[in-house]
PDBML (XML) file of the C-alpha atoms, coordinates in Angstrom:
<?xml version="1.0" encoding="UTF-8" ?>
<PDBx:datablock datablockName="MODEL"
   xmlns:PDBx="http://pdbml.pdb.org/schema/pdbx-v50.xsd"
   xmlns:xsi="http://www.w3.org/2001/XMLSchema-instance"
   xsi:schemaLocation="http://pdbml.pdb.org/schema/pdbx-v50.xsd pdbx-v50.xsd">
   <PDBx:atom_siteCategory>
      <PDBx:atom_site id="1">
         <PDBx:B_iso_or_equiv>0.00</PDBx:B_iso_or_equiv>
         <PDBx:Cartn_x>102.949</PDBx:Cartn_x>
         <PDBx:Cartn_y>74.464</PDBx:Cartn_y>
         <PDBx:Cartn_z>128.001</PDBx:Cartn_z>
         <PDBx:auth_asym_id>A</PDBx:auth_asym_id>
         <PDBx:auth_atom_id>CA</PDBx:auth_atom_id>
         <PDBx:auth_comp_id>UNK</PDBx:auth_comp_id>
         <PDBx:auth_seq_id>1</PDBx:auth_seq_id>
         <PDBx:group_PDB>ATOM</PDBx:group_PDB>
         <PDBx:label_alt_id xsi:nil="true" />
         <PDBx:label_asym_id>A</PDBx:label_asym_id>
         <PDBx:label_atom_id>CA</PDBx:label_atom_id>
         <PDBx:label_comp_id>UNK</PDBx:label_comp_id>
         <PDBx:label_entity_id>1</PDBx:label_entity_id>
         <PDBx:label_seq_id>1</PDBx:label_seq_id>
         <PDBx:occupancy>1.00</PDBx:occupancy>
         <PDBx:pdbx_PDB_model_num>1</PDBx:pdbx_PDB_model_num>
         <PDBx:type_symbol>C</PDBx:type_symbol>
      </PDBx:atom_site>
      <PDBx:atom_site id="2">
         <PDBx:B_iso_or_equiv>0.00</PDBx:B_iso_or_equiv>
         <PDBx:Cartn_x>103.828</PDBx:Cartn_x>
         <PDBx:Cartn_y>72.031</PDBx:Cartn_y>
         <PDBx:Cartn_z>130.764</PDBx:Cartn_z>
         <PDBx:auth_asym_id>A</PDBx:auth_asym_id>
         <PDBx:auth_atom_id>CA</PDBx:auth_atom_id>
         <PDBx:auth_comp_id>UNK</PDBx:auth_comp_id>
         <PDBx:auth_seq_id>2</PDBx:auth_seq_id>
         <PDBx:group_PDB>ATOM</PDBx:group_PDB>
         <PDBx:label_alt_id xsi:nil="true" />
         <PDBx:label_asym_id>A</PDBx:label_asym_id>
         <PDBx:label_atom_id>CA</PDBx:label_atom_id>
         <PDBx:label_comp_id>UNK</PDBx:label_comp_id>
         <PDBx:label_entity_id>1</PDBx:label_entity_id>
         <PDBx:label_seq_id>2</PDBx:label_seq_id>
         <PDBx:occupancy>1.00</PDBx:occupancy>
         <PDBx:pdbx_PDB_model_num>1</PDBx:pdbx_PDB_model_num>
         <PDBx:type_symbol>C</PDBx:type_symbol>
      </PDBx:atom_site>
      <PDBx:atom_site id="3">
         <PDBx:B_iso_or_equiv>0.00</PDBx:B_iso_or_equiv>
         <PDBx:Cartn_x>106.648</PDBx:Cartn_x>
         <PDBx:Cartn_y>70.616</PDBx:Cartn_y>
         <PDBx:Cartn_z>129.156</PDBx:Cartn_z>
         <PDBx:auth_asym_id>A</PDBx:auth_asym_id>
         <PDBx:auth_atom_id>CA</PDBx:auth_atom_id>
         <PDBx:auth_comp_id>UNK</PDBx:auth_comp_id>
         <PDBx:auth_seq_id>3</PDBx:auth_seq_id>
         <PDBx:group_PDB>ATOM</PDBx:group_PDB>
         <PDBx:label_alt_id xsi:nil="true" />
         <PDBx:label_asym_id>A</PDBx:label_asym_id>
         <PDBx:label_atom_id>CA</PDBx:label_atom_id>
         <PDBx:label_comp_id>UNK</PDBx:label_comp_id>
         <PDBx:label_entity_id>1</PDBx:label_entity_id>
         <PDBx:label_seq_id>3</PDBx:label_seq_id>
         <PDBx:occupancy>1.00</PDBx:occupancy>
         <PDBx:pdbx_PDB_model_num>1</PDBx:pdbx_PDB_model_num>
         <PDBx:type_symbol>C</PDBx:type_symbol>
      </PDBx:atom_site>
      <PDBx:atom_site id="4">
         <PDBx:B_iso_or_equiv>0.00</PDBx:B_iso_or_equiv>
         <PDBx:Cartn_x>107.953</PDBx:Cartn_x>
         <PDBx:Cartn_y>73.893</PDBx:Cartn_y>
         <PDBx:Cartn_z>128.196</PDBx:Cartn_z>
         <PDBx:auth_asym_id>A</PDBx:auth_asym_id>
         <PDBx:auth_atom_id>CA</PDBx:auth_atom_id>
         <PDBx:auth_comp_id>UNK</PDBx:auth_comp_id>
         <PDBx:auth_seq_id>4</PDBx:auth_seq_id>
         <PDBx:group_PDB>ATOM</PDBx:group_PDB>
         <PDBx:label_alt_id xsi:nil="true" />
         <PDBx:label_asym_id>A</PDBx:label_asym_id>
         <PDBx:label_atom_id>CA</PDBx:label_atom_id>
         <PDBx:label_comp_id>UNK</PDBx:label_comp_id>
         <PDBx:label_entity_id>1</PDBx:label_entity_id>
         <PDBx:label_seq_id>4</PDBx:label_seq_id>
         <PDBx:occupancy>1.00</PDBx:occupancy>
         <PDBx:pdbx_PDB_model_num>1</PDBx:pdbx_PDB_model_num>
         <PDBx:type_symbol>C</PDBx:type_symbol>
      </PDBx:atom_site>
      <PDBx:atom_site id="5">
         <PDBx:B_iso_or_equiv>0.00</PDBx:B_iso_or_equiv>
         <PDBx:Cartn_x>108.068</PDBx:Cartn_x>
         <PDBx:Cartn_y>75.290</PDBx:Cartn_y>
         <PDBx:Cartn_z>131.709</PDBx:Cartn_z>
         <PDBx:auth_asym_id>A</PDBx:auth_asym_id>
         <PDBx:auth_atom_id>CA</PDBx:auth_atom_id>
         <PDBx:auth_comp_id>UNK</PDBx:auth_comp_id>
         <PDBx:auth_seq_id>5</PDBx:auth_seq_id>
         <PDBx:group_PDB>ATOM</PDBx:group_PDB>
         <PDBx:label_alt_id xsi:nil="true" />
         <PDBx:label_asym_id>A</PDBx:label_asym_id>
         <PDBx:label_atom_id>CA</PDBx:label_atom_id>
         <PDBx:label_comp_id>UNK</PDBx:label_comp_id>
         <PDBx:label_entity_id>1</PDBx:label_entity_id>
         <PDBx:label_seq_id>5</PDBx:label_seq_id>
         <PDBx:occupancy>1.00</PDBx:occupancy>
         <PDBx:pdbx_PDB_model_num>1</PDBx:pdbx_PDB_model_num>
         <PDBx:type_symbol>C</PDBx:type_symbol>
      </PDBx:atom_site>
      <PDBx:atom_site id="6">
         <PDBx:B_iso_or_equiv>0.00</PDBx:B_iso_or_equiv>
         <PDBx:Cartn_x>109.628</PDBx:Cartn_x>
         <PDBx:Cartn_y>72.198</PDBx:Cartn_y>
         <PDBx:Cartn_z>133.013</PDBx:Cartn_z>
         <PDBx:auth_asym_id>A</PDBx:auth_asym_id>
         <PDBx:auth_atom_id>CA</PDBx:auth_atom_id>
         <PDBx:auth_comp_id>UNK</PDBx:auth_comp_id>
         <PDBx:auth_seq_id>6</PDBx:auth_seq_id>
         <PDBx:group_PDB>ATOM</PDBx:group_PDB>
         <PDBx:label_alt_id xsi:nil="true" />
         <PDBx:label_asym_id>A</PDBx:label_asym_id>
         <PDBx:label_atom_id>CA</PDBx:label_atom_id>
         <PDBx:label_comp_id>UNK</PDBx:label_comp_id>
         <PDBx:label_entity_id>1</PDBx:label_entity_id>
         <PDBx:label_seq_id>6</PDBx:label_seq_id>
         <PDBx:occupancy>1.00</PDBx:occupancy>
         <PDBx:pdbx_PDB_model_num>1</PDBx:pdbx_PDB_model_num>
         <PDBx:type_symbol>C</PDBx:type_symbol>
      </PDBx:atom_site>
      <PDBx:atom_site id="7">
         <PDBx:B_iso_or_equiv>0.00</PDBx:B_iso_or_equiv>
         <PDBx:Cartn_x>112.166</PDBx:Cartn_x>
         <PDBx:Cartn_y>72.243</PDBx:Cartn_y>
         <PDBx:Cartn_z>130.082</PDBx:Cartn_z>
         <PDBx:auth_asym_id>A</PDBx:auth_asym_id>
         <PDBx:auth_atom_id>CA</PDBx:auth_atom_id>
         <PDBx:auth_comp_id>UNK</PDBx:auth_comp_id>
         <PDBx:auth_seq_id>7</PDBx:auth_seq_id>
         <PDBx:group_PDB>ATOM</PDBx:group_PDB>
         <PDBx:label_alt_id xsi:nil="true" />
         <PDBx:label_asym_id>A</PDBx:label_asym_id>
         <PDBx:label_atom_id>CA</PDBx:label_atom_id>
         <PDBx:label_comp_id>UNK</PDBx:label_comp_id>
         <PDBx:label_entity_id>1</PDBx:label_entity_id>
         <PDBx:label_seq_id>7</PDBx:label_seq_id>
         <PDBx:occupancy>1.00</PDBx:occupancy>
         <PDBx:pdbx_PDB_model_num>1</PDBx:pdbx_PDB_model_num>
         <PDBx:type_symbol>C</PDBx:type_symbol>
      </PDBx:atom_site>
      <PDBx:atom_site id="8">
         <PDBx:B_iso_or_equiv>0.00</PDBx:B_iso_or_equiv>
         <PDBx:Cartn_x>112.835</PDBx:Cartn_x>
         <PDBx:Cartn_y>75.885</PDBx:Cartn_y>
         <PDBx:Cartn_z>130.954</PDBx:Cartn_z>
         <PDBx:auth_asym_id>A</PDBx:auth_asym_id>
         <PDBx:auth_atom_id>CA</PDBx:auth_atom_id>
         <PDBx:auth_comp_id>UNK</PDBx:auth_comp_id>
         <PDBx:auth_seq_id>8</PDBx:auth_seq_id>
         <PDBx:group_PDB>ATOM</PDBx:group_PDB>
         <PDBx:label_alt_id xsi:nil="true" />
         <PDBx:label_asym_id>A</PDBx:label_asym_id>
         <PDBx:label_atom_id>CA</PDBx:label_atom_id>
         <PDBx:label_comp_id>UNK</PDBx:label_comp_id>
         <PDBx:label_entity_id>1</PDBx:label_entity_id>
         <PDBx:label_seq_id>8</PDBx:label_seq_id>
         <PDBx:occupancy>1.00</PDBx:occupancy>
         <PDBx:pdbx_PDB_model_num>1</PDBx:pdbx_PDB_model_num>
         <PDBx:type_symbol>C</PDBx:type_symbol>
      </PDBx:atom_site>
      <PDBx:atom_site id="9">
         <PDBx:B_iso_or_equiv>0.00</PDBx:B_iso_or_equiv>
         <PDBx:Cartn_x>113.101</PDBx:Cartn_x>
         <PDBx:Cartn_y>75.427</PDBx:Cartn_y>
         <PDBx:Cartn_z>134.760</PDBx:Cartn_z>
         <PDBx:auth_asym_id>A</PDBx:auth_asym_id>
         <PDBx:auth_atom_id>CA</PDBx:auth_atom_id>
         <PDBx:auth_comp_id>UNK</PDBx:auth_comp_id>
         <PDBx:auth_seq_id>9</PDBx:auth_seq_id>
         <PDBx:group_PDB>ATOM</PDBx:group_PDB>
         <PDBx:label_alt_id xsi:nil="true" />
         <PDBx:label_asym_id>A</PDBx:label_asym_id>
         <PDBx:label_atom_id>CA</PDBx:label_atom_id>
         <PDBx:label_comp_id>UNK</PDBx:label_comp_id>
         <PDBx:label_entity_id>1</PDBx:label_entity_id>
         <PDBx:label_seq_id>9</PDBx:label_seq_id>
         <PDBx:occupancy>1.00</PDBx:occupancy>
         <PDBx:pdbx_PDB_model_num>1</PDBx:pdbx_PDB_model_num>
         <PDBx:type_symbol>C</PDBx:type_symbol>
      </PDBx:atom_site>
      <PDBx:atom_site id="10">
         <PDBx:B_iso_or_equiv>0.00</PDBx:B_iso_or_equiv>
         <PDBx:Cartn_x>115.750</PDBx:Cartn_x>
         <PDBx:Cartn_y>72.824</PDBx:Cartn_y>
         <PDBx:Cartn_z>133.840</PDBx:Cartn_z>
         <PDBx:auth_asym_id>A</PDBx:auth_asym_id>
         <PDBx:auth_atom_id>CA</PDBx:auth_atom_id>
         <PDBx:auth_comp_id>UNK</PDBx:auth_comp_id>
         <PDBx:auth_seq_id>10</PDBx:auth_seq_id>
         <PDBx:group_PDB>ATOM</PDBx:group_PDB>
         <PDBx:label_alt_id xsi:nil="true" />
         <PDBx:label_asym_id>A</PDBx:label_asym_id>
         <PDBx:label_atom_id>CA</PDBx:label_atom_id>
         <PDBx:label_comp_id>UNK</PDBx:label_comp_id>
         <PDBx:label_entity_id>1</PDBx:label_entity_id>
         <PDBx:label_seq_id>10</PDBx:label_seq_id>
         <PDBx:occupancy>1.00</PDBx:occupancy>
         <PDBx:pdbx_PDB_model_num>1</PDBx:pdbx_PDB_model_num>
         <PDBx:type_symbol>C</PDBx:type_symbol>
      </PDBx:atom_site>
      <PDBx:atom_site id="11">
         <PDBx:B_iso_or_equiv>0.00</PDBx:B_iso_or_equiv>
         <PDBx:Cartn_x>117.775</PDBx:Cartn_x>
         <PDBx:Cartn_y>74.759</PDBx:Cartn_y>
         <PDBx:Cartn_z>131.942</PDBx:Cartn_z>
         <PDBx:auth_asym_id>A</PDBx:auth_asym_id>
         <PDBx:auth_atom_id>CA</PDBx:auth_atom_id>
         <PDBx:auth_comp_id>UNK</PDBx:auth_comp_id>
         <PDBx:auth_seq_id>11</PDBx:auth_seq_id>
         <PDBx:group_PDB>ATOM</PDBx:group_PDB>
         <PDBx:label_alt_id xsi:nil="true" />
         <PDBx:label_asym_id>A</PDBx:label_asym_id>
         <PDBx:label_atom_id>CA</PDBx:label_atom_id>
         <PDBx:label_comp_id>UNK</PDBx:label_comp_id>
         <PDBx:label_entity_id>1</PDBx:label_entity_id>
         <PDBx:label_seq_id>11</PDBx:label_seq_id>
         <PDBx:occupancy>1.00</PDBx:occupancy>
         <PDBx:pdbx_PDB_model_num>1</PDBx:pdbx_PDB_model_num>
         <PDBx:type_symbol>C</PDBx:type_symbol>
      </PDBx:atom_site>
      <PDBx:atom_site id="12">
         <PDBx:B_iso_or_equiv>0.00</PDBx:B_iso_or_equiv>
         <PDBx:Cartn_x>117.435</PDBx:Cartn_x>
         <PDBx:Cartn_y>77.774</PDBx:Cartn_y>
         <PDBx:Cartn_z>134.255</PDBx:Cartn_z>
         <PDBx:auth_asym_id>A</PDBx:auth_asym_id>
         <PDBx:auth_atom_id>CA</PDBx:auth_atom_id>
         <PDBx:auth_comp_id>UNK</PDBx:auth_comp_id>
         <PDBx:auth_seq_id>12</PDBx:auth_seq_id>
         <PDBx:group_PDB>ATOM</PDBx:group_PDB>
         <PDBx:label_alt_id xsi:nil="true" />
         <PDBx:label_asym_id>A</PDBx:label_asym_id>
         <PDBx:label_atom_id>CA</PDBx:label_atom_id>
         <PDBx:label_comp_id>UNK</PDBx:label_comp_id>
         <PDBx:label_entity_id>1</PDBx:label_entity_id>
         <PDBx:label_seq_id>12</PDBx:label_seq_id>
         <PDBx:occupancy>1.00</PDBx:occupancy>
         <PDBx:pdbx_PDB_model_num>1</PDBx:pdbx_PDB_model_num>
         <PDBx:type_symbol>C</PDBx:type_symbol>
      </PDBx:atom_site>
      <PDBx:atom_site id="13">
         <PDBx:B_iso_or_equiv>0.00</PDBx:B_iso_or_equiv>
         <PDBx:Cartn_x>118.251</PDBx:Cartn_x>
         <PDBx:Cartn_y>75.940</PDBx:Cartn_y>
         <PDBx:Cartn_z>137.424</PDBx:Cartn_z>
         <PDBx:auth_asym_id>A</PDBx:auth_asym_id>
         <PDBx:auth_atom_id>CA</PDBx:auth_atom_id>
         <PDBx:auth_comp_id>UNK</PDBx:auth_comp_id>
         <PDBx:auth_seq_id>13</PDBx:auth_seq_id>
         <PDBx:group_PDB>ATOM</PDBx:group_PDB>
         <PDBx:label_alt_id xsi:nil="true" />
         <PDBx:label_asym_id>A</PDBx:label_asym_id>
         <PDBx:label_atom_id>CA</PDBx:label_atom_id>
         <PDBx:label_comp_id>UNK</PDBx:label_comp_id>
         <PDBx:label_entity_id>1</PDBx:label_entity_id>
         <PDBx:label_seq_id>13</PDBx:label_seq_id>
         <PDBx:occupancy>1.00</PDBx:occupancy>
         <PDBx:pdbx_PDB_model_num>1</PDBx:pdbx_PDB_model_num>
         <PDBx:type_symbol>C</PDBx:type_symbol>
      </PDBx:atom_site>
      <PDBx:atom_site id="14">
         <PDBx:B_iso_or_equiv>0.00</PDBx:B_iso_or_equiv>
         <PDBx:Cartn_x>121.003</PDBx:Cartn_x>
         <PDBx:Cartn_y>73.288</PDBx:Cartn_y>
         <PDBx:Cartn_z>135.769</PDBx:Cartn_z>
         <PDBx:auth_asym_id>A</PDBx:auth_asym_id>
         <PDBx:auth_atom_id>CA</PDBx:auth_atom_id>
         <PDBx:auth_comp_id>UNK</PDBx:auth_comp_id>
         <PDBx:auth_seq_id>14</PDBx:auth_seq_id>
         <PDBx:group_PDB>ATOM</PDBx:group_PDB>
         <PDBx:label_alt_id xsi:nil="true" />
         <PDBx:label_asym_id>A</PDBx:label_asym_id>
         <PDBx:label_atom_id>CA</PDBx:label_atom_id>
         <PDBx:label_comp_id>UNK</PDBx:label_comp_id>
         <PDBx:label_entity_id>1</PDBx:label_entity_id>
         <PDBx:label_seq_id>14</PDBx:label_seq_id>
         <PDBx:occupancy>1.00</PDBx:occupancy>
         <PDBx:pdbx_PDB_model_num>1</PDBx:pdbx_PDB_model_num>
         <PDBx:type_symbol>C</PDBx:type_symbol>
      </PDBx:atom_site>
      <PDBx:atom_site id="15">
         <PDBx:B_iso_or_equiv>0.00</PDBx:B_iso_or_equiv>
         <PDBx:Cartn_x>123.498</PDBx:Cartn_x>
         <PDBx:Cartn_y>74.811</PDBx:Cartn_y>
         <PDBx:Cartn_z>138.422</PDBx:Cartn_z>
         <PDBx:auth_asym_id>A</PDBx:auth_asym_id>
         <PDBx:auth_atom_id>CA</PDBx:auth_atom_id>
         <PDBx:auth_comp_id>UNK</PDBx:auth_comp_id>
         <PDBx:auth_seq_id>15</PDBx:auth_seq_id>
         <PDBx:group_PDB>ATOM</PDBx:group_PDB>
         <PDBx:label_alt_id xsi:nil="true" />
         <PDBx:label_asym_id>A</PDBx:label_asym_id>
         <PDBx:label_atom_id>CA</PDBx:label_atom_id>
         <PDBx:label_comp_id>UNK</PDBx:label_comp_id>
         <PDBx:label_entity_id>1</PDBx:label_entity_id>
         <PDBx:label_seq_id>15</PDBx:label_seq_id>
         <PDBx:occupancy>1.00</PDBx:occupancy>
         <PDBx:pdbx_PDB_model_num>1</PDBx:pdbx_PDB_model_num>
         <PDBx:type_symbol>C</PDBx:type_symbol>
      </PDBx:atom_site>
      <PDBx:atom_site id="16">
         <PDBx:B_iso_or_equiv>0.00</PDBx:B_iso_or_equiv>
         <PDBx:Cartn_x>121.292</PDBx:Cartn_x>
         <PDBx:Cartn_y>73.601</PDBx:Cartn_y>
         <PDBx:Cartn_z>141.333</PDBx:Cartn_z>
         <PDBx:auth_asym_id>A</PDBx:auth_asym_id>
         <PDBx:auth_atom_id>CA</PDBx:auth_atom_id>
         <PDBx:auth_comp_id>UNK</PDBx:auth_comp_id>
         <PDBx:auth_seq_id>16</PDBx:auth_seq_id>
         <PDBx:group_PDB>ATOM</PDBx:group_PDB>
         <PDBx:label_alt_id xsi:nil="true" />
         <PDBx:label_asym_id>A</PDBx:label_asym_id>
         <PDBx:label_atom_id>CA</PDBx:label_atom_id>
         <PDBx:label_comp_id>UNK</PDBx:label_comp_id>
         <PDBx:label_entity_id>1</PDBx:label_entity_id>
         <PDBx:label_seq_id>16</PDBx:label_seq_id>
         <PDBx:occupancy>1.00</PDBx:occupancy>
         <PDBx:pdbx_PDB_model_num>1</PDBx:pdbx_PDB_model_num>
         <PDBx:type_symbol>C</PDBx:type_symbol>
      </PDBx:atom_site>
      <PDBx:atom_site id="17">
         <PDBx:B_iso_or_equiv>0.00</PDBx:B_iso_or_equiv>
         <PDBx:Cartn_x>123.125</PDBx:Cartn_x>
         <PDBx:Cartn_y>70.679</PDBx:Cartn_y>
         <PDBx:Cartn_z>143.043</PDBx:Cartn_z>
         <PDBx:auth_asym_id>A</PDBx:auth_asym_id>
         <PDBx:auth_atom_id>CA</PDBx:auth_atom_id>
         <PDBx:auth_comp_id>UNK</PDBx:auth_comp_id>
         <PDBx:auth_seq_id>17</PDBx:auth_seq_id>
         <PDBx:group_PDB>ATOM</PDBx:group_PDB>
         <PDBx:label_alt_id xsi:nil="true" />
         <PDBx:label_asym_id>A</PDBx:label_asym_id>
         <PDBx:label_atom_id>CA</PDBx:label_atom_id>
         <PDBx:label_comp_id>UNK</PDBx:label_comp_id>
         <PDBx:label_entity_id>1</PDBx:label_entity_id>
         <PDBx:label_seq_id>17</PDBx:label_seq_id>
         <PDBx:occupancy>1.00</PDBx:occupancy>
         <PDBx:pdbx_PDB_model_num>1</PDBx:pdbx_PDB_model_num>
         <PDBx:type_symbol>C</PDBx:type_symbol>
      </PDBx:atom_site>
      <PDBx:atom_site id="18">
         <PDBx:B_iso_or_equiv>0.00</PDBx:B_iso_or_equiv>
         <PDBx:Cartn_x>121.461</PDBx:Cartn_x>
         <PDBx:Cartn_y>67.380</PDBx:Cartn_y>
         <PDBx:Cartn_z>141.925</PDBx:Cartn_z>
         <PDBx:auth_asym_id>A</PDBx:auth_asym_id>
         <PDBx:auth_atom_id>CA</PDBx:auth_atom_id>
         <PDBx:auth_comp_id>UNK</PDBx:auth_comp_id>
         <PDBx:auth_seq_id>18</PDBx:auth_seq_id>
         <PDBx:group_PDB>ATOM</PDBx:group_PDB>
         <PDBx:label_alt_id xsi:nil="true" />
         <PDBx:label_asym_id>A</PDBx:label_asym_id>
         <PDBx:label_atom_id>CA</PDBx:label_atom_id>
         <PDBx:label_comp_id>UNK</PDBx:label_comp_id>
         <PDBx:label_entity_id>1</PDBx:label_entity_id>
         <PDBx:label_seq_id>18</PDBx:label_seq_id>
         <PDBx:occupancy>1.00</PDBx:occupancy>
         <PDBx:pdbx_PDB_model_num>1</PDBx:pdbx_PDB_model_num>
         <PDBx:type_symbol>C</PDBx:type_symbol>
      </PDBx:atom_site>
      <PDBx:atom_site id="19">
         <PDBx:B_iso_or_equiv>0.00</PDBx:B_iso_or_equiv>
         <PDBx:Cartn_x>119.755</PDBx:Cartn_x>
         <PDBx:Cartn_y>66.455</PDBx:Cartn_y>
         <PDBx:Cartn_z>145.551</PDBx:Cartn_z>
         <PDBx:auth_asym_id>A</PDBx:auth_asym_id>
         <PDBx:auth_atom_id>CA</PDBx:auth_atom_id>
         <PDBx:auth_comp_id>UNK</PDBx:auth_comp_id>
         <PDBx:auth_seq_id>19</PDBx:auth_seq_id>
         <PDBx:group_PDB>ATOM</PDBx:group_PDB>
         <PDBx:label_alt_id xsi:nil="true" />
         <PDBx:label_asym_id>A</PDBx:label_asym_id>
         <PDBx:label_atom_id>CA</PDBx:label_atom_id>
         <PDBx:label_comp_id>UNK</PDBx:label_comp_id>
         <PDBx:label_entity_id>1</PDBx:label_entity_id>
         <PDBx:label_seq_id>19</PDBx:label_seq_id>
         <PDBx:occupancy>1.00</PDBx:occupancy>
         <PDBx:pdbx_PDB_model_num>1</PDBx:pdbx_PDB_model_num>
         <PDBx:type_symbol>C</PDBx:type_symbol>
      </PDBx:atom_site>
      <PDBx:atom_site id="20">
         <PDBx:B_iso_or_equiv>0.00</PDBx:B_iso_or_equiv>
         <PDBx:Cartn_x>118.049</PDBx:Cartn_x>
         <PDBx:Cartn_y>69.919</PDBx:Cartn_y>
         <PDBx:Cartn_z>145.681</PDBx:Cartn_z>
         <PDBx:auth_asym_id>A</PDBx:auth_asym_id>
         <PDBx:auth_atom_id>CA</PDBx:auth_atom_id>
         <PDBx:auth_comp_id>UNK</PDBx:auth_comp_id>
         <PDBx:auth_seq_id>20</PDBx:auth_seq_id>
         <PDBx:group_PDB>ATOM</PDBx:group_PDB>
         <PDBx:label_alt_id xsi:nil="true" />
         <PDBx:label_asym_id>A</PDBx:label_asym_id>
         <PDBx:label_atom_id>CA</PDBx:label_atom_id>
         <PDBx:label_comp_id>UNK</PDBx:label_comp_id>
         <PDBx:label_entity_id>1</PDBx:label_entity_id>
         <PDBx:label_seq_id>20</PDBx:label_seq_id>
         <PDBx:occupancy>1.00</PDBx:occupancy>
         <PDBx:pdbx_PDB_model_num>1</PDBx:pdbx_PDB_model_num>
         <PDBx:type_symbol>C</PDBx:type_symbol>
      </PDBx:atom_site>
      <PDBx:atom_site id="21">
         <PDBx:B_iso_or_equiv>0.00</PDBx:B_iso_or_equiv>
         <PDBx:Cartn_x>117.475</PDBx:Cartn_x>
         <PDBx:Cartn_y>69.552</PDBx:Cartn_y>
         <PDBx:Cartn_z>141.526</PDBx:Cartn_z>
         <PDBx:auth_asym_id>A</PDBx:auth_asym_id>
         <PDBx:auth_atom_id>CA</PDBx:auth_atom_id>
         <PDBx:auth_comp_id>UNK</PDBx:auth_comp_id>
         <PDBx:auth_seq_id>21</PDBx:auth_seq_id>
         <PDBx:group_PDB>ATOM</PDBx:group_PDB>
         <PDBx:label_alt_id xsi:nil="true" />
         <PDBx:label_asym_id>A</PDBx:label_asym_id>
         <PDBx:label_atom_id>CA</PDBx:label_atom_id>
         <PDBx:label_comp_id>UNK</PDBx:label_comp_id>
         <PDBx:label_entity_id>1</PDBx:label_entity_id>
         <PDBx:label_seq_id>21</PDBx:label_seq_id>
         <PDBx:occupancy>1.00</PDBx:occupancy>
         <PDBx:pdbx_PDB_model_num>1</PDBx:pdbx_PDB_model_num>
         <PDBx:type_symbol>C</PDBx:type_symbol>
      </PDBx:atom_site>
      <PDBx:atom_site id="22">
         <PDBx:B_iso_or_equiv>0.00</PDBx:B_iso_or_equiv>
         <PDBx:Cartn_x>115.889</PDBx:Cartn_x>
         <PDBx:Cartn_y>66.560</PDBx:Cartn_y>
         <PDBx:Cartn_z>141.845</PDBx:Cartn_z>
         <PDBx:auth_asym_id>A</PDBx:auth_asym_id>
         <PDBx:auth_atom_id>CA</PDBx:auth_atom_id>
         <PDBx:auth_comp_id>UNK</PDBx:auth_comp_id>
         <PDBx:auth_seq_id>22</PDBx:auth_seq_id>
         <PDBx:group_PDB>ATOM</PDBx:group_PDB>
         <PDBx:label_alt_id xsi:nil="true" />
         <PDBx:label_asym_id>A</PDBx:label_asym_id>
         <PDBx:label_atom_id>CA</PDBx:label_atom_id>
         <PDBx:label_comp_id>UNK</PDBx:label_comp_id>
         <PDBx:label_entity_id>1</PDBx:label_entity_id>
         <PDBx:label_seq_id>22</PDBx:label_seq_id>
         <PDBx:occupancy>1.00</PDBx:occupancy>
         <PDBx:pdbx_PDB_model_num>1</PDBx:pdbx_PDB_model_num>
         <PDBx:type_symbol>C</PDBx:type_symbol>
      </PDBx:atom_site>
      <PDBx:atom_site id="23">
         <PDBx:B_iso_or_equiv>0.00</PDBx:B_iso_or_equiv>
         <PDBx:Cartn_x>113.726</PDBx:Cartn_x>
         <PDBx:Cartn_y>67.553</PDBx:Cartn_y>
         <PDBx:Cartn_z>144.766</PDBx:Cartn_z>
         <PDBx:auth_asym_id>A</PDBx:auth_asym_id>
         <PDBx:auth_atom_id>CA</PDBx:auth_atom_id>
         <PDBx:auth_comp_id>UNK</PDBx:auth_comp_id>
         <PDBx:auth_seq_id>23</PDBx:auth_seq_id>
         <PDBx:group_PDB>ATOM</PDBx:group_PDB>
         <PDBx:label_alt_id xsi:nil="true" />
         <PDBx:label_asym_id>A</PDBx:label_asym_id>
         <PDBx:label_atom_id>CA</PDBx:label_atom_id>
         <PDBx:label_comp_id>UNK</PDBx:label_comp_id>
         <PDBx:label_entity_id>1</PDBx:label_entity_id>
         <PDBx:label_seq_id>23</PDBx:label_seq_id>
         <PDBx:occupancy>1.00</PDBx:occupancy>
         <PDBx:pdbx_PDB_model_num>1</PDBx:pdbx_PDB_model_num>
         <PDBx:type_symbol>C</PDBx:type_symbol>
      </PDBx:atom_site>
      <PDBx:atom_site id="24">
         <PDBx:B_iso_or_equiv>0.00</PDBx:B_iso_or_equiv>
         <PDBx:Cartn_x>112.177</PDBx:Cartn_x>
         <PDBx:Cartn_y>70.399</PDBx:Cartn_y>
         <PDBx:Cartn_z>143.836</PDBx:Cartn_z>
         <PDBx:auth_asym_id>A</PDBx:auth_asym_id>
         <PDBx:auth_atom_id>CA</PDBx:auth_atom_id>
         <PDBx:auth_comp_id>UNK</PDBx:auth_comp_id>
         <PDBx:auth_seq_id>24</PDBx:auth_seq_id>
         <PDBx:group_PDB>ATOM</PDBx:group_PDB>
         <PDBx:label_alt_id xsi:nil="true" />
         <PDBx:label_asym_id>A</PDBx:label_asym_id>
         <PDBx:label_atom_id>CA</PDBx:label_atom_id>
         <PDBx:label_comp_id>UNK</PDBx:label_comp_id>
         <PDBx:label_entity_id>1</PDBx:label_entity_id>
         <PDBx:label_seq_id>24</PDBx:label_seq_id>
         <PDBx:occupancy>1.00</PDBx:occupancy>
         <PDBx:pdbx_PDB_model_num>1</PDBx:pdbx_PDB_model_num>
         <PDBx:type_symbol>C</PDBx:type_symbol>
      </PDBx:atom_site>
   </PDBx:atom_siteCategory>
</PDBx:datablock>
């Protein structure tokens, strides 16, 4: 369920610019 949310957040957010991305 973990992975799944992360995967999902991913693809939901994959417009986020990378420095913000990879922060949150």
């Amino acid at each position: 369920a973990s992975l799944l949310r992360c995967k999902e957040w991913m693809r939901r957010n994959r417009n986020v610019p990378t420095k913000q991305f990879m922060k949150i």
